[in-house]
Protein backbone atom coordinates (compact mmCIF):
# COMPACT_ATOMS: atom_id res chain seq x y z
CA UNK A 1 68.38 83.29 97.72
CA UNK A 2 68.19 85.31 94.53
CA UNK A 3 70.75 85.88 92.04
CA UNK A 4 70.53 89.94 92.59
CA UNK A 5 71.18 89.08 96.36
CA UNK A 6 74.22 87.05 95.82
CA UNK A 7 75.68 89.46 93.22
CA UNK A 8 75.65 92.33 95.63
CA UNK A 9 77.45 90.09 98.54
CA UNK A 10 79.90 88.82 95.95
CA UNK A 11 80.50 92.62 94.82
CA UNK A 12 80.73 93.91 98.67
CA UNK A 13 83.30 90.89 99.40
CA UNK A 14 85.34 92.37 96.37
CA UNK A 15 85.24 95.57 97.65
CA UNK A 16 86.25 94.64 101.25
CA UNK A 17 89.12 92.84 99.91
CA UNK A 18 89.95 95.72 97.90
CA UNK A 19 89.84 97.98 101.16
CA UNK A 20 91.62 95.51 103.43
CA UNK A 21 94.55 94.72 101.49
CA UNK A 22 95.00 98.81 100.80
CA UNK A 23 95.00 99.18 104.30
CA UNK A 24 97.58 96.52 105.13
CA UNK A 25 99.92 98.51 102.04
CA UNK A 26 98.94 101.03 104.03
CA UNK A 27 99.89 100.04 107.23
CA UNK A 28 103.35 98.67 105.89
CA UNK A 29 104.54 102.11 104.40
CA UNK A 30 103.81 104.43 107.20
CA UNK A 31 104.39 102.22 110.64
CA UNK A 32 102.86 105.34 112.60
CA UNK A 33 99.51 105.16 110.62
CA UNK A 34 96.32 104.93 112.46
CA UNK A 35 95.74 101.35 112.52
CA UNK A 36 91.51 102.53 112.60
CA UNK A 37 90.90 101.44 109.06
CA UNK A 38 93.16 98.23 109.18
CA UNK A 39 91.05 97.16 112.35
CA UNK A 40 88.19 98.52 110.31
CA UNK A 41 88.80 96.38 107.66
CA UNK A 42 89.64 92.97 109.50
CA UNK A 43 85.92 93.26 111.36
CA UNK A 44 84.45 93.83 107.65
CA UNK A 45 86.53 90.64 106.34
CA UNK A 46 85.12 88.96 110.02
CA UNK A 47 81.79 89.95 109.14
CA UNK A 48 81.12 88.74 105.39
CA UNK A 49 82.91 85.69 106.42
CA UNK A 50 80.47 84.95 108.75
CA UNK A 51 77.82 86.20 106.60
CA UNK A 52 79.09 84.03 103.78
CA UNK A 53 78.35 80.69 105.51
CA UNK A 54 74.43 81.61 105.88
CA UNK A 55 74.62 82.46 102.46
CA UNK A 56 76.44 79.58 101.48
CA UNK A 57 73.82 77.19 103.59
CA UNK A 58 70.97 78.97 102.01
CA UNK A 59 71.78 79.07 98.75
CA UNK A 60 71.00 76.39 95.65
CA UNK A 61 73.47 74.27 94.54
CA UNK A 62 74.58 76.50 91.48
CA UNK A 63 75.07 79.39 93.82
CA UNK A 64 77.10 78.11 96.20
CA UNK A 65 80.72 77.64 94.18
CA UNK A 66 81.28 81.57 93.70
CA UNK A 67 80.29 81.77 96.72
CA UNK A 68 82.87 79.38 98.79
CA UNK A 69 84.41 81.28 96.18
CA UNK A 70 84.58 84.49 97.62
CA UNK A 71 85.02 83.13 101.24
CA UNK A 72 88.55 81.55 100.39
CA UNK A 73 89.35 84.92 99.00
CA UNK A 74 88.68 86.00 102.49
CA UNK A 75 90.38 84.18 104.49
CA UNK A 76 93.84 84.38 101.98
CA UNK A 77 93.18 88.05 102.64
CA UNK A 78 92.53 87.18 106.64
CA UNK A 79 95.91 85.35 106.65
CA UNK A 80 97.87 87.94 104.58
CA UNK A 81 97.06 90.67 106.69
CA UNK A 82 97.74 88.57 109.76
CA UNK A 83 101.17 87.82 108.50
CA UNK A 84 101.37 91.17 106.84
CA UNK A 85 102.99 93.05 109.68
């Protein structure tokens, strides 16, 4: 695993977080919005959490703290959101 590679899944984690917890503010100001994007955004947080455990088994040593890193960050967002509404 190179450094590059685990920059850009650090930076799309970030921005996945970013887009979930918008759409759970979202969600909790207009109770008639289409819940698309929030659904959207919980298979997204799904999906790099998943893809976050390769990465993390793959990975050298020094790697691999940012990157549990960014999957706690997921799953805080993965509980907020589930206790969000």
């Amino acid at each position: 695993m190179n450094t590059n590679s685990v920059a850009q899944t650090l930076n799309r984690v970030q921005e996945t977080i970013d887009f979930a917890l918008n759409e759970l503010m979202e969600v909790k100001i207009v109770r008639e919005n289409d819940p698309t994007d929030y659904a959207l955004a919980q298979k997204q947080l799904d999906d790099l959490s998943i893809e976050l455990e390769t990465l993390i088994e793959d990975s050298p040593i020094e790697e691999r703290a940012s990157l549990i890193e960014a999957q706690e960050k997921i799953r805080e967002v993965q509980e907020t959101m589930v206790r969000g509404i």
